[in-house]
PDB file of N, CA and C in Angstrom:
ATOM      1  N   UNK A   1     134.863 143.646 157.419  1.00  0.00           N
ATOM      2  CA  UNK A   1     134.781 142.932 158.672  1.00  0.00           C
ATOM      3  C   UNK A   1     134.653 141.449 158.338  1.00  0.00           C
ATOM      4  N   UNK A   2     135.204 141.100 159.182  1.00  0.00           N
ATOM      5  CA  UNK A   2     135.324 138.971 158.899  1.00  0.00           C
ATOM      6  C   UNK A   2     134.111 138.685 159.387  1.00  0.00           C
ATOM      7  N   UNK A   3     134.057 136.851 159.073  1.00  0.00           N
ATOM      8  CA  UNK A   3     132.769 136.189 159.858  1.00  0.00           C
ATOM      9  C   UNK A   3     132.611 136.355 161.234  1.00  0.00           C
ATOM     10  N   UNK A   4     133.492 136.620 162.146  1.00  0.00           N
ATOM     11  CA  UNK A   4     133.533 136.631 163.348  1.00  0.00           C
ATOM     12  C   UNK A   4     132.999 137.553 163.392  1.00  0.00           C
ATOM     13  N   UNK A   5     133.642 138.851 163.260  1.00  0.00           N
ATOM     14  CA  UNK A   5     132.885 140.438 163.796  1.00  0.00           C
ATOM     15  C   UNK A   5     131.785 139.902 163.413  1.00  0.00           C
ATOM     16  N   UNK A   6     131.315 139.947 162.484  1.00  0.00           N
ATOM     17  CA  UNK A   6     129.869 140.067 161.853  1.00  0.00           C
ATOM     18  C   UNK A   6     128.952 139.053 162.536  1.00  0.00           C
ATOM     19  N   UNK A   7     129.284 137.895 162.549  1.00  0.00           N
ATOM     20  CA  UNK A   7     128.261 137.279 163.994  1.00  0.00           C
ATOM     21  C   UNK A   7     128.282 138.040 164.863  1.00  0.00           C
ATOM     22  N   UNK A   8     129.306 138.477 165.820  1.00  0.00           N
ATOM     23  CA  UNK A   8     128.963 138.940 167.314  1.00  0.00           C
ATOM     24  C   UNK A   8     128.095 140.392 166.624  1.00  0.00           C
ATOM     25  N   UNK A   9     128.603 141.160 165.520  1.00  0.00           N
ATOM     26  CA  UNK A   9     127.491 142.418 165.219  1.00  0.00           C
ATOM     27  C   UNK A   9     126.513 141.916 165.357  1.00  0.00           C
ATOM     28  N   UNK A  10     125.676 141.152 164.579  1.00  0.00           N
ATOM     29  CA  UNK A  10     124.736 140.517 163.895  1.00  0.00           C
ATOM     30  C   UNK A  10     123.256 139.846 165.090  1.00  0.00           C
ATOM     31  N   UNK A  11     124.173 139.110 165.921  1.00  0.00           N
ATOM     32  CA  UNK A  11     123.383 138.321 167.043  1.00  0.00           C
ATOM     33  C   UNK A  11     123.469 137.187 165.577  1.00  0.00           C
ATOM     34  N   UNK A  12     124.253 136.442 164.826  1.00  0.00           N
ATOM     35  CA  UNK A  12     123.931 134.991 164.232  1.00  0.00           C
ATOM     36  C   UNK A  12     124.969 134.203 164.105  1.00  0.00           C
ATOM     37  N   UNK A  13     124.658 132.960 164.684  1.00  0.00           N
ATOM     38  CA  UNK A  13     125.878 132.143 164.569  1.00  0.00           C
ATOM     39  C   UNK A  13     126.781 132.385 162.907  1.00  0.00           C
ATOM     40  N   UNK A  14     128.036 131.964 163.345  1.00  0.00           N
ATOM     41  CA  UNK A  14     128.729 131.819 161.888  1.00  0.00           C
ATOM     42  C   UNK A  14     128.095 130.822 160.776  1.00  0.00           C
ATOM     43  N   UNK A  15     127.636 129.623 161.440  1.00  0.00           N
ATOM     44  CA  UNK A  15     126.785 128.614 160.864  1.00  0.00           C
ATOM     45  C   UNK A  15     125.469 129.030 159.858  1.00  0.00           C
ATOM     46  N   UNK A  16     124.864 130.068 160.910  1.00  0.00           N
ATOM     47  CA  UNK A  16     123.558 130.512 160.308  1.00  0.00           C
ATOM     48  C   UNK A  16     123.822 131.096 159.335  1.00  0.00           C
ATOM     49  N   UNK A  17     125.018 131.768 159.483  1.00  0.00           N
ATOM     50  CA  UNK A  17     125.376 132.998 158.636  1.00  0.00           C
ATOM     51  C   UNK A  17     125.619 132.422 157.297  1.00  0.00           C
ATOM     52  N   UNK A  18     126.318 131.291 156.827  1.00  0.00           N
ATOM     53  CA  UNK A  18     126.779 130.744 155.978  1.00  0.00           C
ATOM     54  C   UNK A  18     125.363 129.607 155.183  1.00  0.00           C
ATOM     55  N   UNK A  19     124.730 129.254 156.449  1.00  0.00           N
ATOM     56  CA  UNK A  19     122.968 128.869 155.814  1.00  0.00           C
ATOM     57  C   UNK A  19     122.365 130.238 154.866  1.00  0.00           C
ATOM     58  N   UNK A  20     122.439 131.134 155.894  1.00  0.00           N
ATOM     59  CA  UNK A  20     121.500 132.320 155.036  1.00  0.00           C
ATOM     60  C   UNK A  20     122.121 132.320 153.772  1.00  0.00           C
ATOM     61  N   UNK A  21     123.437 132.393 153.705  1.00  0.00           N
ATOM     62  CA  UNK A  21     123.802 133.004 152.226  1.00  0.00           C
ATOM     63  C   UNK A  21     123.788 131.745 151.489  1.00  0.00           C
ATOM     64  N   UNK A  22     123.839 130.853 151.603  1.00  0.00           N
ATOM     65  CA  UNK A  22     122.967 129.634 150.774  1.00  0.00           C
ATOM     66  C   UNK A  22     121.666 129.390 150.218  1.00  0.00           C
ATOM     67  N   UNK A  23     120.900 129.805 151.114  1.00  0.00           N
ATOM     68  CA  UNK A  23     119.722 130.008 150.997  1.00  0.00           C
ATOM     69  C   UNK A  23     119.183 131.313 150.060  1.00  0.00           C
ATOM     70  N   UNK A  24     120.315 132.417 150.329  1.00  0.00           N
ATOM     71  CA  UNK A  24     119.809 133.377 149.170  1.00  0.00           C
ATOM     72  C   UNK A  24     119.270 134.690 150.170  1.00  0.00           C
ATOM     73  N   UNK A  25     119.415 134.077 151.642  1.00  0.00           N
ATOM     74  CA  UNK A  25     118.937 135.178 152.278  1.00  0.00           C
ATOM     75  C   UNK A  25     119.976 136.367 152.510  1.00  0.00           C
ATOM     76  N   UNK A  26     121.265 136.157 152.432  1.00  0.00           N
ATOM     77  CA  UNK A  26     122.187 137.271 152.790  1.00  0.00           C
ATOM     78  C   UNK A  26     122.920 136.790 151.308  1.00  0.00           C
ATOM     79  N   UNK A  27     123.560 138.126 150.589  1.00  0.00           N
ATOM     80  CA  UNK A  27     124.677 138.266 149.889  1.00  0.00           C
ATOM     81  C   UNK A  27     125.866 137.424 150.278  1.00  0.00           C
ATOM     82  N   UNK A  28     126.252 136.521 149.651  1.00  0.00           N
ATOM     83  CA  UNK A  28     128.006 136.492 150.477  1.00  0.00           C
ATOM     84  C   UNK A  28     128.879 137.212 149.668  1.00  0.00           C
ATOM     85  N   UNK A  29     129.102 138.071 150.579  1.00  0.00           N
ATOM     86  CA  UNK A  29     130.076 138.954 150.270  1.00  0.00           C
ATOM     87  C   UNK A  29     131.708 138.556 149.577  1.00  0.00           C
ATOM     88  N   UNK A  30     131.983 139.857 148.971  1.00  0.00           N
ATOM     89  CA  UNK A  30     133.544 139.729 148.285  1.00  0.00           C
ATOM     90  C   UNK A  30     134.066 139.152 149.742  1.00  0.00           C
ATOM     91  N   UNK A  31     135.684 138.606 148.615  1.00  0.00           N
ATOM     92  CA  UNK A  31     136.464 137.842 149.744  1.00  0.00           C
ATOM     93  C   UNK A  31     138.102 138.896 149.521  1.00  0.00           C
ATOM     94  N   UNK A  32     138.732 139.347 151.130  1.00  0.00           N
ATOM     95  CA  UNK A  32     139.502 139.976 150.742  1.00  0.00           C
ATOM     96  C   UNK A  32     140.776 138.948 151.426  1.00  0.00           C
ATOM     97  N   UNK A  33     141.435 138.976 150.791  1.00  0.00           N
ATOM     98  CA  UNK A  33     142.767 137.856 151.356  1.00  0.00           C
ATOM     99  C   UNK A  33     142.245 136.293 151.531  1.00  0.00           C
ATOM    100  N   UNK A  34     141.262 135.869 150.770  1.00  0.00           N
ATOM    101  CA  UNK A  34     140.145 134.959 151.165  1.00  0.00           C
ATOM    102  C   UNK A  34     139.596 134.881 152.104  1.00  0.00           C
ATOM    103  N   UNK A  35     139.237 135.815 152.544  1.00  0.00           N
ATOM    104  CA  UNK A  35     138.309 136.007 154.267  1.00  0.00           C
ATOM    105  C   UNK A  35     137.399 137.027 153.311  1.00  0.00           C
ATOM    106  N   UNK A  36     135.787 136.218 153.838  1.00  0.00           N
ATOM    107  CA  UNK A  36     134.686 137.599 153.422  1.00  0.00           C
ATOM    108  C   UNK A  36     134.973 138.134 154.746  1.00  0.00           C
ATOM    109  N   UNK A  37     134.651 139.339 153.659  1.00  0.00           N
ATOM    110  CA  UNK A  37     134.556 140.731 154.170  1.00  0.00           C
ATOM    111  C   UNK A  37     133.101 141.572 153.795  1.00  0.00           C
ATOM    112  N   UNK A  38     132.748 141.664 155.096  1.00  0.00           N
ATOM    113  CA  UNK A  38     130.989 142.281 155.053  1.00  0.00           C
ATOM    114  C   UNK A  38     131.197 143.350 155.323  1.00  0.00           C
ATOM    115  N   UNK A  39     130.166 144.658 154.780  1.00  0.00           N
ATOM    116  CA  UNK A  39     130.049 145.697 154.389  1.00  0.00           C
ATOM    117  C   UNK A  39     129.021 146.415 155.513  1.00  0.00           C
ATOM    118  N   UNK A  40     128.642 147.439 155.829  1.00  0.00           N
ATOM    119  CA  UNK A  40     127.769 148.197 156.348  1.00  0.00           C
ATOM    120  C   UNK A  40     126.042 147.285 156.602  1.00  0.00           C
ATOM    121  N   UNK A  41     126.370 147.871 155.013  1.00  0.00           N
ATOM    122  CA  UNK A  41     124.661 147.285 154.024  1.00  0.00           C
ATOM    123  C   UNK A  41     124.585 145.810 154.365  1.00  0.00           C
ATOM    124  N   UNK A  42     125.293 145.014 154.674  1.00  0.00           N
ATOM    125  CA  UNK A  42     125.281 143.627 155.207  1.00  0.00           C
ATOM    126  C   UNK A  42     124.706 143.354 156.401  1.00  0.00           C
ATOM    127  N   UNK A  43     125.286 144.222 157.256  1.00  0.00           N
ATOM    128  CA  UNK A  43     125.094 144.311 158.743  1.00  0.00           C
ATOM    129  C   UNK A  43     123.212 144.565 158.515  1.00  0.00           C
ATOM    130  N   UNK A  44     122.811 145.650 158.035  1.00  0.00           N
ATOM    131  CA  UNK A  44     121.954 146.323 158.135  1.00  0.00           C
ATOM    132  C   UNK A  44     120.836 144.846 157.301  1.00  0.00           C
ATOM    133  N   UNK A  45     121.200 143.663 156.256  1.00  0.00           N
ATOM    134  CA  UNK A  45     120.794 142.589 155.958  1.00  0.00           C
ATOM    135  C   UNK A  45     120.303 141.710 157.039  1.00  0.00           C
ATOM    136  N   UNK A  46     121.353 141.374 157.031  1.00  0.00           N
ATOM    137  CA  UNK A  46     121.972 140.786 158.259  1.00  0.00           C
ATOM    138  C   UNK A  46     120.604 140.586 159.522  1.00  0.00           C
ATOM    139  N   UNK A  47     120.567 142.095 159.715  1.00  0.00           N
ATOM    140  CA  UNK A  47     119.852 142.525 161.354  1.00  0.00           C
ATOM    141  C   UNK A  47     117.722 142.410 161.122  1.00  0.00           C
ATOM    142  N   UNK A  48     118.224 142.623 159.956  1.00  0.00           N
ATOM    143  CA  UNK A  48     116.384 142.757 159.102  1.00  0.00           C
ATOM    144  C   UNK A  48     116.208 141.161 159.253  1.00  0.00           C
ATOM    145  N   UNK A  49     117.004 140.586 158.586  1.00  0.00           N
ATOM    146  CA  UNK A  49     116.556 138.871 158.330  1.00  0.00           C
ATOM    147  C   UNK A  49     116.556 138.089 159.667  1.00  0.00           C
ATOM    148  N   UNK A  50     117.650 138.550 160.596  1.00  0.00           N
ATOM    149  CA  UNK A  50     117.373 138.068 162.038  1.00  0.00           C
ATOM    150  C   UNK A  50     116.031 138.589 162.846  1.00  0.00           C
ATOM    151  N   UNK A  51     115.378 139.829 162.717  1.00  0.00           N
ATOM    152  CA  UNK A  51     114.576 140.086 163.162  1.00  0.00           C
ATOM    153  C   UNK A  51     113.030 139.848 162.763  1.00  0.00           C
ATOM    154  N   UNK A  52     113.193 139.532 160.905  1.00  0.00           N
ATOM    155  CA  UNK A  52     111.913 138.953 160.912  1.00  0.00           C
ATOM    156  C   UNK A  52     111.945 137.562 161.188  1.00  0.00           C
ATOM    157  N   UNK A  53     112.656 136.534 161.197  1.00  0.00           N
ATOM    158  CA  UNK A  53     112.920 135.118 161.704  1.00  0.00           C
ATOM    159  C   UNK A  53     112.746 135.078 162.827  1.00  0.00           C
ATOM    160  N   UNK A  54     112.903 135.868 163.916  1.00  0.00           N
ATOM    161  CA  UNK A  54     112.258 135.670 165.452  1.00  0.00           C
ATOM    162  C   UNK A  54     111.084 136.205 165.178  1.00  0.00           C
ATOM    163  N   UNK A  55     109.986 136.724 164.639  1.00  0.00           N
ATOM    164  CA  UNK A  55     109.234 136.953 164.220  1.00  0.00           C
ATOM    165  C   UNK A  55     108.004 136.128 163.869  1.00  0.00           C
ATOM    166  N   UNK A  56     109.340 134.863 163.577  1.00  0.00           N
ATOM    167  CA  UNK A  56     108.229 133.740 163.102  1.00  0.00           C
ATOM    168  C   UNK A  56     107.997 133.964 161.139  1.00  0.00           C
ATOM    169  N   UNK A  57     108.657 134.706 160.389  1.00  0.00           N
ATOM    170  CA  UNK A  57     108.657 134.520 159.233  1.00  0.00           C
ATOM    171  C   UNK A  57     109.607 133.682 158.785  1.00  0.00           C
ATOM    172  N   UNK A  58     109.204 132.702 157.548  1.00  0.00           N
ATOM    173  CA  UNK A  58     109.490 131.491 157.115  1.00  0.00           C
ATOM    174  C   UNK A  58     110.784 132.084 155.718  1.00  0.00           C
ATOM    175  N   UNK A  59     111.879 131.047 155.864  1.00  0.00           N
ATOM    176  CA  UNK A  59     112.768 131.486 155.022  1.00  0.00           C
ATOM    177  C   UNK A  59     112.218 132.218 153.379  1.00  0.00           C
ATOM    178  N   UNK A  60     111.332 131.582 153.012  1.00  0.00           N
ATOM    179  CA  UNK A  60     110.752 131.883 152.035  1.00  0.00           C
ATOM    180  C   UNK A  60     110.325 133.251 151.860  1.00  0.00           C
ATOM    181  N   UNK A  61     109.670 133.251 152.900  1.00  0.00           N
ATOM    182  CA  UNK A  61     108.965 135.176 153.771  1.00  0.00           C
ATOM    183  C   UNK A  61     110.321 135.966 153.444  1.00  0.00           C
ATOM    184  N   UNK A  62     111.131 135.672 154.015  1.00  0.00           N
ATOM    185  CA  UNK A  62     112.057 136.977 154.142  1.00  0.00           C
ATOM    186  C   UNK A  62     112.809 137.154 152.874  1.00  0.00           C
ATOM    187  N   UNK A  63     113.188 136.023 151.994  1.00  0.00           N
ATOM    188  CA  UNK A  63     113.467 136.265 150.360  1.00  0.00           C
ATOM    189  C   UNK A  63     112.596 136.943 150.030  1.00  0.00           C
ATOM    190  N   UNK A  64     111.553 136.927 149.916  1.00  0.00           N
ATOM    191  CA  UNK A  64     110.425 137.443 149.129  1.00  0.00           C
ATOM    192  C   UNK A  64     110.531 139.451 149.470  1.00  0.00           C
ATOM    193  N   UNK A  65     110.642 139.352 151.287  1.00  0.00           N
ATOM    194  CA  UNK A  65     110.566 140.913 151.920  1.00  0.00           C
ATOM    195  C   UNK A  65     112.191 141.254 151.610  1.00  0.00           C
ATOM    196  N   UNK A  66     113.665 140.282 151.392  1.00  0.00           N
ATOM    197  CA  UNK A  66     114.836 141.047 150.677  1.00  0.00           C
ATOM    198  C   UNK A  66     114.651 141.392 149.416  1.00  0.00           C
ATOM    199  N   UNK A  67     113.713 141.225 148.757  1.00  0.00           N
ATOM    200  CA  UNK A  67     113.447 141.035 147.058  1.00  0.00           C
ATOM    201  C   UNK A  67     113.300 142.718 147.223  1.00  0.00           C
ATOM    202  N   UNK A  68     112.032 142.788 147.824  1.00  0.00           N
ATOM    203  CA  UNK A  68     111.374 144.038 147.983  1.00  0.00           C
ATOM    204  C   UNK A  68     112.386 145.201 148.685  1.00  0.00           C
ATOM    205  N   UNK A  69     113.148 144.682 149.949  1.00  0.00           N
ATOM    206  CA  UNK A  69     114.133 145.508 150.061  1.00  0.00           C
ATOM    207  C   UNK A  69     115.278 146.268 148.963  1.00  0.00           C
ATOM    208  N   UNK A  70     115.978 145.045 148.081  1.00  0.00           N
ATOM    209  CA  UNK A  70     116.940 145.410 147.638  1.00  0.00           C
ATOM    210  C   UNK A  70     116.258 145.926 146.407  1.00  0.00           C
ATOM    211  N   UNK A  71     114.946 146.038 146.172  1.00  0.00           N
ATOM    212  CA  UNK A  71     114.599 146.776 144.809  1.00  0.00           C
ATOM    213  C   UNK A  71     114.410 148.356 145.606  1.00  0.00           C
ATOM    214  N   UNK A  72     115.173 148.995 146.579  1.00  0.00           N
ATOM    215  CA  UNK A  72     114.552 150.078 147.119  1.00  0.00           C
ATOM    216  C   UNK A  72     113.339 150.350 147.901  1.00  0.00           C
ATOM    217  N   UNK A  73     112.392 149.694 147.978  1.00  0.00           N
ATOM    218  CA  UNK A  73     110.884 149.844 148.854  1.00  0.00           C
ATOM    219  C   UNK A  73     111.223 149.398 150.042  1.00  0.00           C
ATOM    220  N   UNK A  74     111.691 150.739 151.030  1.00  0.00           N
ATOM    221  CA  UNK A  74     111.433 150.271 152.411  1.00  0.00           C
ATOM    222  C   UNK A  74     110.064 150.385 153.294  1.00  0.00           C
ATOM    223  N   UNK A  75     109.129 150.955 152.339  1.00  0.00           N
ATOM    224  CA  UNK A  75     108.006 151.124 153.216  1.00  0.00           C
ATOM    225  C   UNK A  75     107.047 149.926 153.599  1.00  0.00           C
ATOM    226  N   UNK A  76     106.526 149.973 154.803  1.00  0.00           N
ATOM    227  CA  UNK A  76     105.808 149.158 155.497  1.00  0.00           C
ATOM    228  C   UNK A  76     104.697 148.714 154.470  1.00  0.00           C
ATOM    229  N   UNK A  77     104.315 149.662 153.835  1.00  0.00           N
ATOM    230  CA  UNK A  77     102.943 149.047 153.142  1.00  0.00           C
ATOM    231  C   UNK A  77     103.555 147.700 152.249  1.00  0.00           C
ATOM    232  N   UNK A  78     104.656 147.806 151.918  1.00  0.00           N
ATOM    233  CA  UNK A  78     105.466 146.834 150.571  1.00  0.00           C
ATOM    234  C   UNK A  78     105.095 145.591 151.694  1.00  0.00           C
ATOM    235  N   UNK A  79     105.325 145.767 152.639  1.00  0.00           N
ATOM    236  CA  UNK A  79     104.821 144.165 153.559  1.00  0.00           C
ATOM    237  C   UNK A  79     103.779 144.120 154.830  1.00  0.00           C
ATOM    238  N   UNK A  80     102.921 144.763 154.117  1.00  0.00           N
ATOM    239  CA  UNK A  80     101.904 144.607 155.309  1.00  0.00           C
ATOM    240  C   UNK A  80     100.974 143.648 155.044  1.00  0.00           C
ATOM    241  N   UNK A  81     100.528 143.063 154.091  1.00  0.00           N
ATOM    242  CA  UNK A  81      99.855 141.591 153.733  1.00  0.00           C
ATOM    243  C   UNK A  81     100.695 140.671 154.678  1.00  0.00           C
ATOM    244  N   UNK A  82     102.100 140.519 154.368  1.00  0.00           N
ATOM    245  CA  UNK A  82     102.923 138.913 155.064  1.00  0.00           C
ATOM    246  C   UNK A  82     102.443 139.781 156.350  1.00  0.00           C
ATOM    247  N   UNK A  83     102.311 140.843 157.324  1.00  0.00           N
ATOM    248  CA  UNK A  83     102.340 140.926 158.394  1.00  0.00           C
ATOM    249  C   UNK A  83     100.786 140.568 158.943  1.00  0.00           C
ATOM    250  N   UNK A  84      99.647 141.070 157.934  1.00  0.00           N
ATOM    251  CA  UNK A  84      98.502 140.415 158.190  1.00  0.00           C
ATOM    252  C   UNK A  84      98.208 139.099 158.428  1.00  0.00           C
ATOM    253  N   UNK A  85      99.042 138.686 157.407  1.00  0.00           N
ATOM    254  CA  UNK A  85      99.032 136.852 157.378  1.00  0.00           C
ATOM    255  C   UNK A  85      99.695 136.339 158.320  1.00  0.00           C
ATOM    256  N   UNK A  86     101.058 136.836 158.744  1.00  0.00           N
ATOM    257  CA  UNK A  86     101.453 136.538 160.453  1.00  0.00           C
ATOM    258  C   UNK A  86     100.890 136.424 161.497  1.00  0.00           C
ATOM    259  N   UNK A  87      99.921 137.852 161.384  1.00  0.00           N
ATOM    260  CA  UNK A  87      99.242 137.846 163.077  1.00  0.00           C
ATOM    261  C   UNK A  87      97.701 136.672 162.833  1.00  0.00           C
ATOM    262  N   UNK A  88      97.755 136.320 161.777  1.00  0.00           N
ATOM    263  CA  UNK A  88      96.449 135.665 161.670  1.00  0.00           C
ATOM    264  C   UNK A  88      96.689 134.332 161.975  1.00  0.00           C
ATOM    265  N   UNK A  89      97.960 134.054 161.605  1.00  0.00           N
ATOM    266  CA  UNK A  89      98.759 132.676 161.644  1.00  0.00           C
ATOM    267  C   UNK A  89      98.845 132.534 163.111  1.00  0.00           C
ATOM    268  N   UNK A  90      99.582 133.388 163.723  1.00  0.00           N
ATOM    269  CA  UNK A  90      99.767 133.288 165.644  1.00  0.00           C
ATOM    270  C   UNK A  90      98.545 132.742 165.850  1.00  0.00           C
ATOM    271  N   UNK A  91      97.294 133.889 165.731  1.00  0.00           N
ATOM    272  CA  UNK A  91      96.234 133.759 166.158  1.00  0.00           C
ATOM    273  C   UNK A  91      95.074 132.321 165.994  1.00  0.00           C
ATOM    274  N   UNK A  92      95.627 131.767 164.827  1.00  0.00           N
ATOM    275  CA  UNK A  92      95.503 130.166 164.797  1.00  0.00           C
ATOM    276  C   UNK A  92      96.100 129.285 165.843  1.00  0.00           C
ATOM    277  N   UNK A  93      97.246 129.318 165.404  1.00  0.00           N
ATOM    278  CA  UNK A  93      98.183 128.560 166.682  1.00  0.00           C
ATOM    279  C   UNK A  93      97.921 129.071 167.928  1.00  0.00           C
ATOM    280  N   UNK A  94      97.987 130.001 167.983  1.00  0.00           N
ATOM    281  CA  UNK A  94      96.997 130.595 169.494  1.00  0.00           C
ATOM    282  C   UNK A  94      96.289 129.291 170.289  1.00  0.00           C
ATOM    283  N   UNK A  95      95.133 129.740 169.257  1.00  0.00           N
ATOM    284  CA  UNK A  95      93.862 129.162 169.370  1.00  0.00           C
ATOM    285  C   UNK A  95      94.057 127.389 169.923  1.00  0.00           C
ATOM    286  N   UNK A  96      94.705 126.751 168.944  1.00  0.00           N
ATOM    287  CA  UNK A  96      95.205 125.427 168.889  1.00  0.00           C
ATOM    288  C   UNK A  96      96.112 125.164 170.200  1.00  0.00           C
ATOM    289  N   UNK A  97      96.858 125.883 170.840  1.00  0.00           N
ATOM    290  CA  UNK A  97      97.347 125.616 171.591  1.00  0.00           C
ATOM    291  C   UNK A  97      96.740 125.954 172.890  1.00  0.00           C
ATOM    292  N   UNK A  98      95.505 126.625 172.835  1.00  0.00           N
ATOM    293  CA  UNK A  98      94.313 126.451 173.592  1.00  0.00           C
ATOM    294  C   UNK A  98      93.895 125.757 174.145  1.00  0.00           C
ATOM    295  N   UNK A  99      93.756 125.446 172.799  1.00  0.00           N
ATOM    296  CA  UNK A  99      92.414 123.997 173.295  1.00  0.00           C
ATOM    297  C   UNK A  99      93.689 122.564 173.401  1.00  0.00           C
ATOM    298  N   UNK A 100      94.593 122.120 172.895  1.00  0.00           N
ATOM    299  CA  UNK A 100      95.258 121.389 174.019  1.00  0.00           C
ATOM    300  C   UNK A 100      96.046 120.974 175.444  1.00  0.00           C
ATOM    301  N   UNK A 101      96.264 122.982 175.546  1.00  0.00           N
ATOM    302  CA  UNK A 101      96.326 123.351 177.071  1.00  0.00           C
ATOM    303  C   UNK A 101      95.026 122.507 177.570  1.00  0.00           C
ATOM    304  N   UNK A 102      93.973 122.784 177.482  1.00  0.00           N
ATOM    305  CA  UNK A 102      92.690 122.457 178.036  1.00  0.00           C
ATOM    306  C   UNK A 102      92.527 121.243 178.271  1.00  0.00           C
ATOM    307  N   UNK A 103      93.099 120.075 177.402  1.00  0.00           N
ATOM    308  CA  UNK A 103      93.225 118.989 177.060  1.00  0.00           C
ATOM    309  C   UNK A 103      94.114 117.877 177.923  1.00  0.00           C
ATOM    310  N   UNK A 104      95.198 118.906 178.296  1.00  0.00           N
ATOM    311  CA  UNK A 104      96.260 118.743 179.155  1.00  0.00           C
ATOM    312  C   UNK A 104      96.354 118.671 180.420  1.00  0.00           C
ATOM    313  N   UNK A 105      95.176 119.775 180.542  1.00  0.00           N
ATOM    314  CA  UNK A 105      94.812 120.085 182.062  1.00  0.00           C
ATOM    315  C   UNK A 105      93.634 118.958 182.683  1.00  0.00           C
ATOM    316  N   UNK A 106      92.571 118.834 181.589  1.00  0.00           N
ATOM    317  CA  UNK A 106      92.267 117.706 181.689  1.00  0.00           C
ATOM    318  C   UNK A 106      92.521 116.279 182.009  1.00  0.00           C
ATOM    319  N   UNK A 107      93.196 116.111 181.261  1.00  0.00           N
ATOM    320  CA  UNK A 107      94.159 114.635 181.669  1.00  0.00           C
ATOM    321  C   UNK A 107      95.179 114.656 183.145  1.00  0.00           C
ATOM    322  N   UNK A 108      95.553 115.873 183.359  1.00  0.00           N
ATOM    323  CA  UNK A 108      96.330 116.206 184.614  1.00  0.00           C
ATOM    324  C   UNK A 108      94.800 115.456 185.785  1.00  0.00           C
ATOM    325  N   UNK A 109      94.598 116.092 185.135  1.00  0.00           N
ATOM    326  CA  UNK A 109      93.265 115.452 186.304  1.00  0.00           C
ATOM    327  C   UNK A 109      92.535 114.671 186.538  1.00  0.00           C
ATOM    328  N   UNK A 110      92.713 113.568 185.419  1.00  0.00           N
ATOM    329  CA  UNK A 110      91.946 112.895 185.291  1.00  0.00           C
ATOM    330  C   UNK A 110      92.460 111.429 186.614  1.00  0.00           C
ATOM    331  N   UNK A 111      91.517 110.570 186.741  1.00  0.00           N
ATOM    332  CA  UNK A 111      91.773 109.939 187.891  1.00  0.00           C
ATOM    333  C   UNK A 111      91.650 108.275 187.626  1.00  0.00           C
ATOM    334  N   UNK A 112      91.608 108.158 186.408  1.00  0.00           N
ATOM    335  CA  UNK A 112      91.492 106.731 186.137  1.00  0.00           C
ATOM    336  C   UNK A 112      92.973 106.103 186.134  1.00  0.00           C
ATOM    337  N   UNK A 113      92.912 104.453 186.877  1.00  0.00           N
ATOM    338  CA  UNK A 113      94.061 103.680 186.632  1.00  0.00           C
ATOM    339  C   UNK A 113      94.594 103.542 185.358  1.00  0.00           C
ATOM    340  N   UNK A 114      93.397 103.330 184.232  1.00  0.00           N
ATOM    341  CA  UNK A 114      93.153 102.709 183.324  1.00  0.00           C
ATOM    342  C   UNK A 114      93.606 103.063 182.399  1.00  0.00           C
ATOM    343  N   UNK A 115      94.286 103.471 181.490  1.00  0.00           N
ATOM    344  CA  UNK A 115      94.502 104.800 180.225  1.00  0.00           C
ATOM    345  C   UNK A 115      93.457 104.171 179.133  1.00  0.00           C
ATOM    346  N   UNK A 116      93.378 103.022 178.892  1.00  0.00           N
ATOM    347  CA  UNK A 116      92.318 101.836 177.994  1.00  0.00           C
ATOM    348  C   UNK A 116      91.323 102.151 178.425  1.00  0.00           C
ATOM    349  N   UNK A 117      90.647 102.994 179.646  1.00  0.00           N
ATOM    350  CA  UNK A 117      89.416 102.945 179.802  1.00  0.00           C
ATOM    351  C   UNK A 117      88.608 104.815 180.281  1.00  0.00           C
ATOM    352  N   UNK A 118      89.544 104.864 180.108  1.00  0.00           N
ATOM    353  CA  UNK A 118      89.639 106.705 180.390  1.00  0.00           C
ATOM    354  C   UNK A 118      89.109 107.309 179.594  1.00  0.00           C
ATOM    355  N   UNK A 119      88.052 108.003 179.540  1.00  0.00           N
ATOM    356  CA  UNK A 119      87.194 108.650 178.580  1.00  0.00           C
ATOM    357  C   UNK A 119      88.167 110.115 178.110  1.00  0.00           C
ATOM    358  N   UNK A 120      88.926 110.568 178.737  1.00  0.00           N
ATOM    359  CA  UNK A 120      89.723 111.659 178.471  1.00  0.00           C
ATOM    360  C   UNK A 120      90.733 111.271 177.088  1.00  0.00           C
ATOM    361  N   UNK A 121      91.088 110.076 177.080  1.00  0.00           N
ATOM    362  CA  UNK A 121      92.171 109.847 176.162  1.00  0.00           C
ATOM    363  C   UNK A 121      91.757 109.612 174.795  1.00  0.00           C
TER     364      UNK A 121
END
């Protein structure tokens, strides 16, 4: 299958597609007539690396979880640390985006002409 199929399979731009395999995150595949041509096992790359990246895992993250893939270990335990360290990470930024909601709402309200004299700022 060409770059085209394989984006619209995929859900990733052609662009991305050609980042990832730079990056080391996808194989680039053999070229047949000089057009790559992606394989099954690509697709199935492909769909893993798009899904931990909306996820919020960092290019680095998902080399590390293809490492572990392509040595055979599909089991969850092989990445349940990066997933600990994910939800702990949200749960920071969470937090942080808390307390400048709060901050925000504050200043929404605040009633001074002044911004130089506004105890909020």
């Amino acid at each position: 299958m060409n770059i085209g199929d394989f984006s619209r399979r995929v859900g990733l731009s052609q662009h991305t597609i050609r980042y990832y395999e730079k990056e080391g995150l996808l194989n680039e595949p053999p070229r047949k007539n000089g057009w790559r041509d992606y394989s099954k096992q690509d697709v199935r790359m492909a769909k893993m690396v798009a899904a931990g990246r909306k996820l919020g895992f960092s290019i680095s993250d998902m080399k590390r979880l293809k490492t572990v893939v392509s040595e055979g270990n599909f089991q969850q335990s092989c990445i349940q640390e990066d997933i600990s360290d994910k939800i702990e990470s949200v749960k920071v930024e969470i937090q942080a985006l808390g307390r400048l909601l709060k901050n925000l709402e504050e200043m929404s309200s605040c009633a001074c002409e002044n911004l130089l004299v506004c105890k909020q700022v």
